[in-house]
C-alpha atoms as a PDB file:
ATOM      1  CA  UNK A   1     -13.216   8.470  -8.370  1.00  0.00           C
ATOM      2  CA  UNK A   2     -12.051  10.508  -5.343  1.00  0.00           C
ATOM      3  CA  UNK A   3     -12.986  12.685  -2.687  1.00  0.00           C
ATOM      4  CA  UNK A   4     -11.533  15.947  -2.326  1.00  0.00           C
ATOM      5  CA  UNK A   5     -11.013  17.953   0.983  1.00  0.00           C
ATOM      6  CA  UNK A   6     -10.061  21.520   0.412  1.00  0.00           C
ATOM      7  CA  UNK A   7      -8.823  23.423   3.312  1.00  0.00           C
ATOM      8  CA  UNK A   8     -11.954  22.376   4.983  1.00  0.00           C
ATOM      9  CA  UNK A   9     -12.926  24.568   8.288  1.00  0.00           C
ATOM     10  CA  UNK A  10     -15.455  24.447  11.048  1.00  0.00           C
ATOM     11  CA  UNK A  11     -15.237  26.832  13.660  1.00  0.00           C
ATOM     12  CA  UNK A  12     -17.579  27.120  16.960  1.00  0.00           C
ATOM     13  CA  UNK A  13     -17.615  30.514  18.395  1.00  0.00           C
ATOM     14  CA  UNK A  14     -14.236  30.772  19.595  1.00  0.00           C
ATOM     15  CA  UNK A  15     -13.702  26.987  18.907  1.00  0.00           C
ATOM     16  CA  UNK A  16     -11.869  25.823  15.731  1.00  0.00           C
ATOM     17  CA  UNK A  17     -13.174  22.099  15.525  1.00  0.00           C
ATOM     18  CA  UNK A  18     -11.505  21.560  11.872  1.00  0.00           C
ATOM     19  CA  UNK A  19      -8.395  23.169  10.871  1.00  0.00           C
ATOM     20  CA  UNK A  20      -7.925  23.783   7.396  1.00  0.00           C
ATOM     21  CA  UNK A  21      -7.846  19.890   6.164  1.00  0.00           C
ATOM     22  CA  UNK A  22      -6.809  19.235   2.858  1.00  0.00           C
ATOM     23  CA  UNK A  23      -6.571  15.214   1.447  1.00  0.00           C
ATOM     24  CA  UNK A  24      -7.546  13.431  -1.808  1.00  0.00           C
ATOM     25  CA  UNK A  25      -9.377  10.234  -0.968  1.00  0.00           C
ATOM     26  CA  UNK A  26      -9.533   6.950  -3.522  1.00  0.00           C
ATOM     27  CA  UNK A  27     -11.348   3.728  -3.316  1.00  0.00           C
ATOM     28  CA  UNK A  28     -10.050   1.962  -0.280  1.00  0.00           C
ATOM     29  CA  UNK A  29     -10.469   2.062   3.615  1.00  0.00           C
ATOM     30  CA  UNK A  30      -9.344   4.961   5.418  1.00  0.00           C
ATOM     31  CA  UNK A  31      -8.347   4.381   8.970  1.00  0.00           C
ATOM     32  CA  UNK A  32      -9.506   7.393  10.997  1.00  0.00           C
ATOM     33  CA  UNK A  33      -7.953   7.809  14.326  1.00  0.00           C
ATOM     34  CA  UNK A  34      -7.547  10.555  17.233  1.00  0.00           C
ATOM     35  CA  UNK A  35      -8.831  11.116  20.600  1.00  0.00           C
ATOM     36  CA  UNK A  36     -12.176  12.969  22.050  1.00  0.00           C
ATOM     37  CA  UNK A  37     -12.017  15.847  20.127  1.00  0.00           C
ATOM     38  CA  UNK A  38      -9.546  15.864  18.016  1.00  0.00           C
ATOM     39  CA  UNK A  39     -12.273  17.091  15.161  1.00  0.00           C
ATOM     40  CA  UNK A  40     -13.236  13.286  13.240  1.00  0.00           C
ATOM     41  CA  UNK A  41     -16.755  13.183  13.843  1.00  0.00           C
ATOM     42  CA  UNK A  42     -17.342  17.213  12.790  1.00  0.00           C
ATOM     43  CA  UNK A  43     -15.058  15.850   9.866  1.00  0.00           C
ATOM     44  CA  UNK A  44     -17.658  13.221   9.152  1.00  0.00           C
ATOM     45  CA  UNK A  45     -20.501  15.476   9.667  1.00  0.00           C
ATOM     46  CA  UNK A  46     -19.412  17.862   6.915  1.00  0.00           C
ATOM     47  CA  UNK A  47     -17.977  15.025   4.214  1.00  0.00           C
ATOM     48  CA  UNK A  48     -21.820  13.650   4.871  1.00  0.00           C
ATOM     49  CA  UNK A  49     -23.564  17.392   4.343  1.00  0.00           C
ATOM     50  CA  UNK A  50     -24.973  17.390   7.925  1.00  0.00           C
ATOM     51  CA  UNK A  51     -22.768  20.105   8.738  1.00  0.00           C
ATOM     52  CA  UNK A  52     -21.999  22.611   6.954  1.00  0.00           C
ATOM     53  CA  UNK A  53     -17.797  23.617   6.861  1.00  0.00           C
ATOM     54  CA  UNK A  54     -16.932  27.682   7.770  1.00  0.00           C
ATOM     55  CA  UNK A  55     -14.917  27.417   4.820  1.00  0.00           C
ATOM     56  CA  UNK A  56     -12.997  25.145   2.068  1.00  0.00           C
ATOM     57  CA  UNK A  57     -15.106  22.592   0.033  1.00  0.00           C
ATOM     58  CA  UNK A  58     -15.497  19.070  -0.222  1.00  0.00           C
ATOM     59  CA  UNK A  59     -16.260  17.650  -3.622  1.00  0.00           C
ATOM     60  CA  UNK A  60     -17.175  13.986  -5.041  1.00  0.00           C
ATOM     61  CA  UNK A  61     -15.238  13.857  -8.199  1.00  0.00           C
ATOM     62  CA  UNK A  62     -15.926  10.865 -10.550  1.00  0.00           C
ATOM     63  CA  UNK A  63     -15.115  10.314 -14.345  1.00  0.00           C
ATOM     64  CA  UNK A  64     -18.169  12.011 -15.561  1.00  0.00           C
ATOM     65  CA  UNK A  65     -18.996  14.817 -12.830  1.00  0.00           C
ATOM     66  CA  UNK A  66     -18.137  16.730 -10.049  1.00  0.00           C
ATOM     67  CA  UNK A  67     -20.549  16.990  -7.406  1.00  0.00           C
ATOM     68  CA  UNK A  68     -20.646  19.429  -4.257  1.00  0.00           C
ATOM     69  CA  UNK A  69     -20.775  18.211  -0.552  1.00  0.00           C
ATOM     70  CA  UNK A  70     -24.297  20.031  -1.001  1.00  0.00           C
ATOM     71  CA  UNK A  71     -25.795  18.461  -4.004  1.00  0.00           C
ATOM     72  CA  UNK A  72     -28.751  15.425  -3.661  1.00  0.00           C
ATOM     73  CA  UNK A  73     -26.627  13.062  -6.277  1.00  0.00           C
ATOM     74  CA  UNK A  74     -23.627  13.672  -3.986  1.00  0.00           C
ATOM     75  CA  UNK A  75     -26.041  12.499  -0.868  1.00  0.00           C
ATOM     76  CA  UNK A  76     -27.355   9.666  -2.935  1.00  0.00           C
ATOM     77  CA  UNK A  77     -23.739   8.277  -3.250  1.00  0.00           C
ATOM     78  CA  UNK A  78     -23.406   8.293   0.339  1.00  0.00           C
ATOM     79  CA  UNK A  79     -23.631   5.560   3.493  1.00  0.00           C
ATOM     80  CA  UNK A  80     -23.495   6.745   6.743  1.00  0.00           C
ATOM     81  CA  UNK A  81     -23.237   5.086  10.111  1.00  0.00           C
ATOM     82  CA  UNK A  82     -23.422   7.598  12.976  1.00  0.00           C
ATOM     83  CA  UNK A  83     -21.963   6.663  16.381  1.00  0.00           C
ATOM     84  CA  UNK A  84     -26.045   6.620  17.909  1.00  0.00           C
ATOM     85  CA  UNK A  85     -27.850   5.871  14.689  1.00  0.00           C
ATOM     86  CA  UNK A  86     -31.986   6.287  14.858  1.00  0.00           C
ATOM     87  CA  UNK A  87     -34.194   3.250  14.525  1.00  0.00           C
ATOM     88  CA  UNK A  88     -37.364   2.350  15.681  1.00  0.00           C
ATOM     89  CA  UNK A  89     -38.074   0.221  18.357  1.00  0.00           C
ATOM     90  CA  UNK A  90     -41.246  -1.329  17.119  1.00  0.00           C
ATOM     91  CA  UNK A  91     -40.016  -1.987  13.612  1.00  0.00           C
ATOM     92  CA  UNK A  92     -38.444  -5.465  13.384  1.00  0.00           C
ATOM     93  CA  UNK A  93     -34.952  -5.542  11.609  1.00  0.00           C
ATOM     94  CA  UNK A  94     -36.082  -6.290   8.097  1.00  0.00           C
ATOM     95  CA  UNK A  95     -39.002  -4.203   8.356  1.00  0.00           C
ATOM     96  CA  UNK A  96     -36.886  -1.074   9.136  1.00  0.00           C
ATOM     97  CA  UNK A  97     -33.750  -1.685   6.426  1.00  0.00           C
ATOM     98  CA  UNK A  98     -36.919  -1.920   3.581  1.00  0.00           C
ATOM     99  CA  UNK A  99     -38.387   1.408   5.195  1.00  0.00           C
ATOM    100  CA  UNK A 100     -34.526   2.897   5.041  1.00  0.00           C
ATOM    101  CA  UNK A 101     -34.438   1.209   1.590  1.00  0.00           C
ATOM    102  CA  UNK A 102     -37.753   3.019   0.963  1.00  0.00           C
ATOM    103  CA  UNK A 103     -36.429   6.399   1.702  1.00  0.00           C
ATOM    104  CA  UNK A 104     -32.946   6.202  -0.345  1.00  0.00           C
ATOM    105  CA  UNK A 105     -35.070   5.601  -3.524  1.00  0.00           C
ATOM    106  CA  UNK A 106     -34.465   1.766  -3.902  1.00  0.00           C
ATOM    107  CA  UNK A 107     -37.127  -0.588  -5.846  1.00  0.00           C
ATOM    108  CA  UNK A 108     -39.001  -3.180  -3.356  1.00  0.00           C
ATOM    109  CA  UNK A 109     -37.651  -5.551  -5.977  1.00  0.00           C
ATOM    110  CA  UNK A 110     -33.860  -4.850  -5.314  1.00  0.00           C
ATOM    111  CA  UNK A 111     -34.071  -3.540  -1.504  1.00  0.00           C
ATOM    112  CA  UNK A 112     -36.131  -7.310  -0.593  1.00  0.00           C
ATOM    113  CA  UNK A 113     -32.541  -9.160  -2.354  1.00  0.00           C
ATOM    114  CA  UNK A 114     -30.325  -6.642  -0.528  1.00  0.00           C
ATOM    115  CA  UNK A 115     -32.099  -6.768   2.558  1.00  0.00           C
ATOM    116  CA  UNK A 116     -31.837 -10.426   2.911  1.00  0.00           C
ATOM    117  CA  UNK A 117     -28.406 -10.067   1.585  1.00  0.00           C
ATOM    118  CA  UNK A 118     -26.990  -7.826   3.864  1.00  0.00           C
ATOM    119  CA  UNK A 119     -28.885  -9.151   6.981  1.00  0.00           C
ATOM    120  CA  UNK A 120     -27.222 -12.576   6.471  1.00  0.00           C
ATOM    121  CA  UNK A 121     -23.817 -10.466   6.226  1.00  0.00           C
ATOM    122  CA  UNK A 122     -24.198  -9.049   9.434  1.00  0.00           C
ATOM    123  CA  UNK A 123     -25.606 -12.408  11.134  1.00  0.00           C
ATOM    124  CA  UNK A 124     -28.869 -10.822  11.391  1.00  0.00           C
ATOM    125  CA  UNK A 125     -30.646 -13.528   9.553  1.00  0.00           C
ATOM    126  CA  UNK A 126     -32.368 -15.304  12.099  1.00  0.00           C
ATOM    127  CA  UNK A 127     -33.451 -12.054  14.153  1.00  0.00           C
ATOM    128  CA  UNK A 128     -34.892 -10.316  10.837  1.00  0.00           C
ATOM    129  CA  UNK A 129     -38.667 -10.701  12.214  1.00  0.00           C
ATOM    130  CA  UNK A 130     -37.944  -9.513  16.090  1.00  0.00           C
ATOM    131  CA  UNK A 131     -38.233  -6.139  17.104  1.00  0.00           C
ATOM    132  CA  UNK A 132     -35.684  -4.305  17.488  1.00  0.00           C
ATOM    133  CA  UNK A 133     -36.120  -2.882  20.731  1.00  0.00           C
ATOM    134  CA  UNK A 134     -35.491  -6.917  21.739  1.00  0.00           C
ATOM    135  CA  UNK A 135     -31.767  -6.372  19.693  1.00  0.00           C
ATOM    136  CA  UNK A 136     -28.772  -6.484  22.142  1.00  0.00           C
ATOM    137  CA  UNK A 137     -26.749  -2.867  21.485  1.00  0.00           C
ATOM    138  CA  UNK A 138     -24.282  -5.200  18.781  1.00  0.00           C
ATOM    139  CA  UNK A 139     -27.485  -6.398  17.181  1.00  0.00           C
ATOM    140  CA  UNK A 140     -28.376  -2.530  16.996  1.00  0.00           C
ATOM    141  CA  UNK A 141     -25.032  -1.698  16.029  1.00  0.00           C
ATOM    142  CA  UNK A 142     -25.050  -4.590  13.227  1.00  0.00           C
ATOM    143  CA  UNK A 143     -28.404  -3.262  11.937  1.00  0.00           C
ATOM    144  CA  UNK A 144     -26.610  -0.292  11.643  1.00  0.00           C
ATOM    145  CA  UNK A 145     -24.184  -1.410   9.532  1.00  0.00           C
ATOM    146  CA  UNK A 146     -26.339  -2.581   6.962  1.00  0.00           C
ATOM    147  CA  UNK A 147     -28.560   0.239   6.277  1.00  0.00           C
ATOM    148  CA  UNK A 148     -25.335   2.413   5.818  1.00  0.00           C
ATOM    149  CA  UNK A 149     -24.451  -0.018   2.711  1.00  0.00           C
ATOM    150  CA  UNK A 150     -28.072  -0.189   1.636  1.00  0.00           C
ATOM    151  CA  UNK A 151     -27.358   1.439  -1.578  1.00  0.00           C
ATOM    152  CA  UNK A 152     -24.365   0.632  -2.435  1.00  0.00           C
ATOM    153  CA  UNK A 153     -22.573   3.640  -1.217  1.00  0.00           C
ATOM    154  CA  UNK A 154     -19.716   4.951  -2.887  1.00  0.00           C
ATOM    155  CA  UNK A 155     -18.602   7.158  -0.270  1.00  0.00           C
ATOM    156  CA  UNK A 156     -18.996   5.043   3.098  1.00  0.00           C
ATOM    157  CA  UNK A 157     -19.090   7.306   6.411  1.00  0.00           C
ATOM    158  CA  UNK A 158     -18.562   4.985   9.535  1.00  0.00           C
ATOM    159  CA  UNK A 159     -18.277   6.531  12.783  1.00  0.00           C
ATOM    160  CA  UNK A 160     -17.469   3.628  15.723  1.00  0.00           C
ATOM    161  CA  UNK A 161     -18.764   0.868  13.964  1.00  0.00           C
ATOM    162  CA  UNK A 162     -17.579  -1.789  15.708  1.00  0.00           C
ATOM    163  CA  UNK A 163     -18.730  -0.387  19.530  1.00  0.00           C
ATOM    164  CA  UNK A 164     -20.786  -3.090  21.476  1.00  0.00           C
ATOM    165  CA  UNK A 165     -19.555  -5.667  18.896  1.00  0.00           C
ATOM    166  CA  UNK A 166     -17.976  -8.950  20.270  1.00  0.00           C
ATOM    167  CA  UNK A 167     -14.602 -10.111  18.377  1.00  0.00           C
ATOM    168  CA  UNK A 168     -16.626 -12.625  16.259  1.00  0.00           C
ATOM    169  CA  UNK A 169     -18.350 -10.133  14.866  1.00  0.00           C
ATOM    170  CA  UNK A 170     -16.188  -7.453  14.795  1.00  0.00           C
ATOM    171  CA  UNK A 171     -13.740 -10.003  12.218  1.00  0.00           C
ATOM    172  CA  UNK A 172     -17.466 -10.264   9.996  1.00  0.00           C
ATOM    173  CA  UNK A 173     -17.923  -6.874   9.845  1.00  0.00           C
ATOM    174  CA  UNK A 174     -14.297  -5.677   8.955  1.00  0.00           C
ATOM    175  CA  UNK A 175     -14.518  -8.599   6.099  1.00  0.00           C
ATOM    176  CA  UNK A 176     -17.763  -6.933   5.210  1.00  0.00           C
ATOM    177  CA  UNK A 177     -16.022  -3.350   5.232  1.00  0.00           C
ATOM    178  CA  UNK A 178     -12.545  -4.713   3.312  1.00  0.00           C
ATOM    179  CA  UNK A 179     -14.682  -6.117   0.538  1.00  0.00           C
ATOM    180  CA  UNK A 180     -16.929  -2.239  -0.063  1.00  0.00           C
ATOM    181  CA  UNK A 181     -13.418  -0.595  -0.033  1.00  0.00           C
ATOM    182  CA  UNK A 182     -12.352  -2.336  -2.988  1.00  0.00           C
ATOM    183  CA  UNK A 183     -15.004  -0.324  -5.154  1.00  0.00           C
ATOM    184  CA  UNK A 184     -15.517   2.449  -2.552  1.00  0.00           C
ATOM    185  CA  UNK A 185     -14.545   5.498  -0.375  1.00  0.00           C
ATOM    186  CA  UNK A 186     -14.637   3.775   3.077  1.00  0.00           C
ATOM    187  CA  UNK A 187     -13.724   6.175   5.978  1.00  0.00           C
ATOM    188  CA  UNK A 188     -13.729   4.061   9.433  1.00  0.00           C
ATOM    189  CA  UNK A 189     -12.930   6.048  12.403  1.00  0.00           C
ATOM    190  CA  UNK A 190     -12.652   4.052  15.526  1.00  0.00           C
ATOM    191  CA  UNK A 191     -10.940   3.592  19.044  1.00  0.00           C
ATOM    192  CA  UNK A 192     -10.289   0.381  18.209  1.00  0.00           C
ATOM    193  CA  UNK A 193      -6.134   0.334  16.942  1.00  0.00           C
ATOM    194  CA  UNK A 194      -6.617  -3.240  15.864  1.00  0.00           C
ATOM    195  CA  UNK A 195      -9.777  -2.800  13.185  1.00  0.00           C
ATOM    196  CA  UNK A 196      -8.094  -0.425  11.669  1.00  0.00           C
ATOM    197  CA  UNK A 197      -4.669  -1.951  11.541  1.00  0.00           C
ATOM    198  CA  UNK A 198      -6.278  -5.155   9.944  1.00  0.00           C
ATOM    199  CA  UNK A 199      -7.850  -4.039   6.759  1.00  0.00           C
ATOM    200  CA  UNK A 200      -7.221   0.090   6.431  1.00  0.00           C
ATOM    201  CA  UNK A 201      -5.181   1.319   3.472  1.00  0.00           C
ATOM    202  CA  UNK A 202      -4.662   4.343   4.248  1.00  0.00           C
ATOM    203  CA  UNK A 203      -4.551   6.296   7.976  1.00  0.00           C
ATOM    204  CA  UNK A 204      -5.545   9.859   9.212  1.00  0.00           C
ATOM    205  CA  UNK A 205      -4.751  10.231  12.691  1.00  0.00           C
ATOM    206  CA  UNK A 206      -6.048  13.574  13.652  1.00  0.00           C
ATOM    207  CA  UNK A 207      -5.166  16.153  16.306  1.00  0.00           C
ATOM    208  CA  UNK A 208      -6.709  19.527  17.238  1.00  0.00           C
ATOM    209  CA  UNK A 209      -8.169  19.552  14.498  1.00  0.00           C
ATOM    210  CA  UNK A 210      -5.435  19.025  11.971  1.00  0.00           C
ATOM    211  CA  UNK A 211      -4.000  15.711  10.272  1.00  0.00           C
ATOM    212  CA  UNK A 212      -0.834  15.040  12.052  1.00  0.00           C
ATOM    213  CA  UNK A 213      -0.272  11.869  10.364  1.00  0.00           C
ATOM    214  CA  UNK A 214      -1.333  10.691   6.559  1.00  0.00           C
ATOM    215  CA  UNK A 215       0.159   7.294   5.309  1.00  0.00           C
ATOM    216  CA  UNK A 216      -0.025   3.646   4.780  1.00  0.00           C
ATOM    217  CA  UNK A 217       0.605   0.846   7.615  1.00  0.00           C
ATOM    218  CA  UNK A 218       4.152   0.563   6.389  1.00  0.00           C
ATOM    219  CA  UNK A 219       5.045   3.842   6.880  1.00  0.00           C
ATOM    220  CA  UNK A 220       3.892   4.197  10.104  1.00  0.00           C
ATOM    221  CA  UNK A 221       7.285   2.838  11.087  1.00  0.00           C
ATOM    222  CA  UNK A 222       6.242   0.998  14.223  1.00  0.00           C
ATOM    223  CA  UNK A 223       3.135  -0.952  16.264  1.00  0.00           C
ATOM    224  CA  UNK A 224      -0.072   1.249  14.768  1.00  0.00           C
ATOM    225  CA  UNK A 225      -1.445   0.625  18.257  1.00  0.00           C
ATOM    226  CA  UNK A 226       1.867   1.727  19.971  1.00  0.00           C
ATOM    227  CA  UNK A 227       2.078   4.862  17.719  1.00  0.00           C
ATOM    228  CA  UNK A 228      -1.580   5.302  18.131  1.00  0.00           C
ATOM    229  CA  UNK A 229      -0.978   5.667  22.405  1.00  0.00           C
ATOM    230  CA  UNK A 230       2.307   7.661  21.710  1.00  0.00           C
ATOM    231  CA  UNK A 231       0.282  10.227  20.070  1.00  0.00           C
ATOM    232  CA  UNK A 232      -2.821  10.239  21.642  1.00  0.00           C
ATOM    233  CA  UNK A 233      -2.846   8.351  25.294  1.00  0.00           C
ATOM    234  CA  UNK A 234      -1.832  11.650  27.408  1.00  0.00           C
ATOM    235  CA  UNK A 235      -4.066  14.014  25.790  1.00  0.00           C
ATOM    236  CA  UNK A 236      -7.206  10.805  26.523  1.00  0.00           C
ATOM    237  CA  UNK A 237      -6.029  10.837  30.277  1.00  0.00           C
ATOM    238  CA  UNK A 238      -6.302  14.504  29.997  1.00  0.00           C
ATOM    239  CA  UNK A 239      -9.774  14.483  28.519  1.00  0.00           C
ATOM    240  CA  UNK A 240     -11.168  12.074  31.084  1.00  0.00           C
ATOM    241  CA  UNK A 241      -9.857  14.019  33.638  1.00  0.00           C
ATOM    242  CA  UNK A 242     -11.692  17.528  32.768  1.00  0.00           C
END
């Protein structure tokens, strides 16, 4: 099982977002890291179909078939956490991951087991009958977490997962995410150096666009956070500055 990226493009106007990015991804968690704009979360947008790339291709190959970025049995192998994911504020938690359940195609039989399931994963157990517009933003975030592993994705899309999470949780949920990579694509881009550095197999650190940097912990070389801030830190103060 792998996903392949194949001189993948997206340009805006006179903007190239993505430049050219070619990688083979296995079963594992990939550490995706760069600053504002460096091109992950139009690289996440494209791997999960919402956008679609200028040019190159991004394919889902497994033992049996090949499936296209654009296909509905690629989508269906998918879980995706965007960085503001949409809920609704009069649903309570359970409520709304058996609605999300509803819509990926998933038996009330099995999504009531992984609802409960996955709600006691992310410490959600006791809040699974409040509303969630009475969830803190890490309860939010939480419930976001477990309707991106709903159906047992086998490519897993996670964009800032761990934002508004204290460090409690943020050790649950990178547990959580170590365990899916053993049996799935997990791609984790985050600020956070440390989330990364504890339970990634594999890091991407992009730059305008491009991969600068594709490799394992070791051979980083040095601190991942202190090679993280040599590569990226002046071109943040830059961006806040603008």
């Amino acid at each position: 099982m792998e996903l392949v990226l194949d001189r993948v493009t997206k340009q805006y106007s006179n903007k190239i977002a993505v430049d050219r990015l070619s990688a083979t991804l296995k079963p594992g968690v990939i550490g995706l890291l760069g600053a504002n704009g460096a091109g992950k979360t139009t690289l996440m947008r494209m791997i999960c179909g919402i956008l679609i790339s200028t040019s190159g291709t991004i394919c889902f190959k497994t033992e049996n078939e090949s499936l296209d970025s654009s296909e509905e049995m690629y989508r269906d192998a998918l879980g995706y956490l965007p960085q503001d994911f949409g809920y609704y504020p009069n649903f309570t938690g359970k409520d709304f991951l058996m609605y999300i359940a509803a819509l990926k195609g998933i038996d009330k039989a099995t999504a009531k087991r992984k609802c409960n399931e996955l709600l006691k994963a992310v410490n959600l157990e006791t809040a699974a009958n409040k509303k969630i517009k009475t969830y803190s933003g890490g309860m939010k975030q939480r419930l976001g977490i477990a309707q991106a592993v709903l159906n047992d994705p086998k490519i897993l899309v996670l964009d800032e997962p761990t934002a508004g999470l204290d460090p409690k949780e943020r050790v649950r949920f990178r547990n959580l995410i170590a365990e899916l990579g053993k049996d799935s694509i997990v791609i984790l881009s985050t600020h956070i150096v440390s989330d990364v550095e504890h339970i990634a197999d594999r890091i991407l650190m992009m730059k305008d666009g491009q991969f600068i940097f594709d490799g394992t912990l070791d051979e980083v070389g040095m601190d991942l956070e202190a090679f993280y801030l040599q590569n990226f830190e002046e071109e943040e103060e830059e961006t806040e500055n603008e």
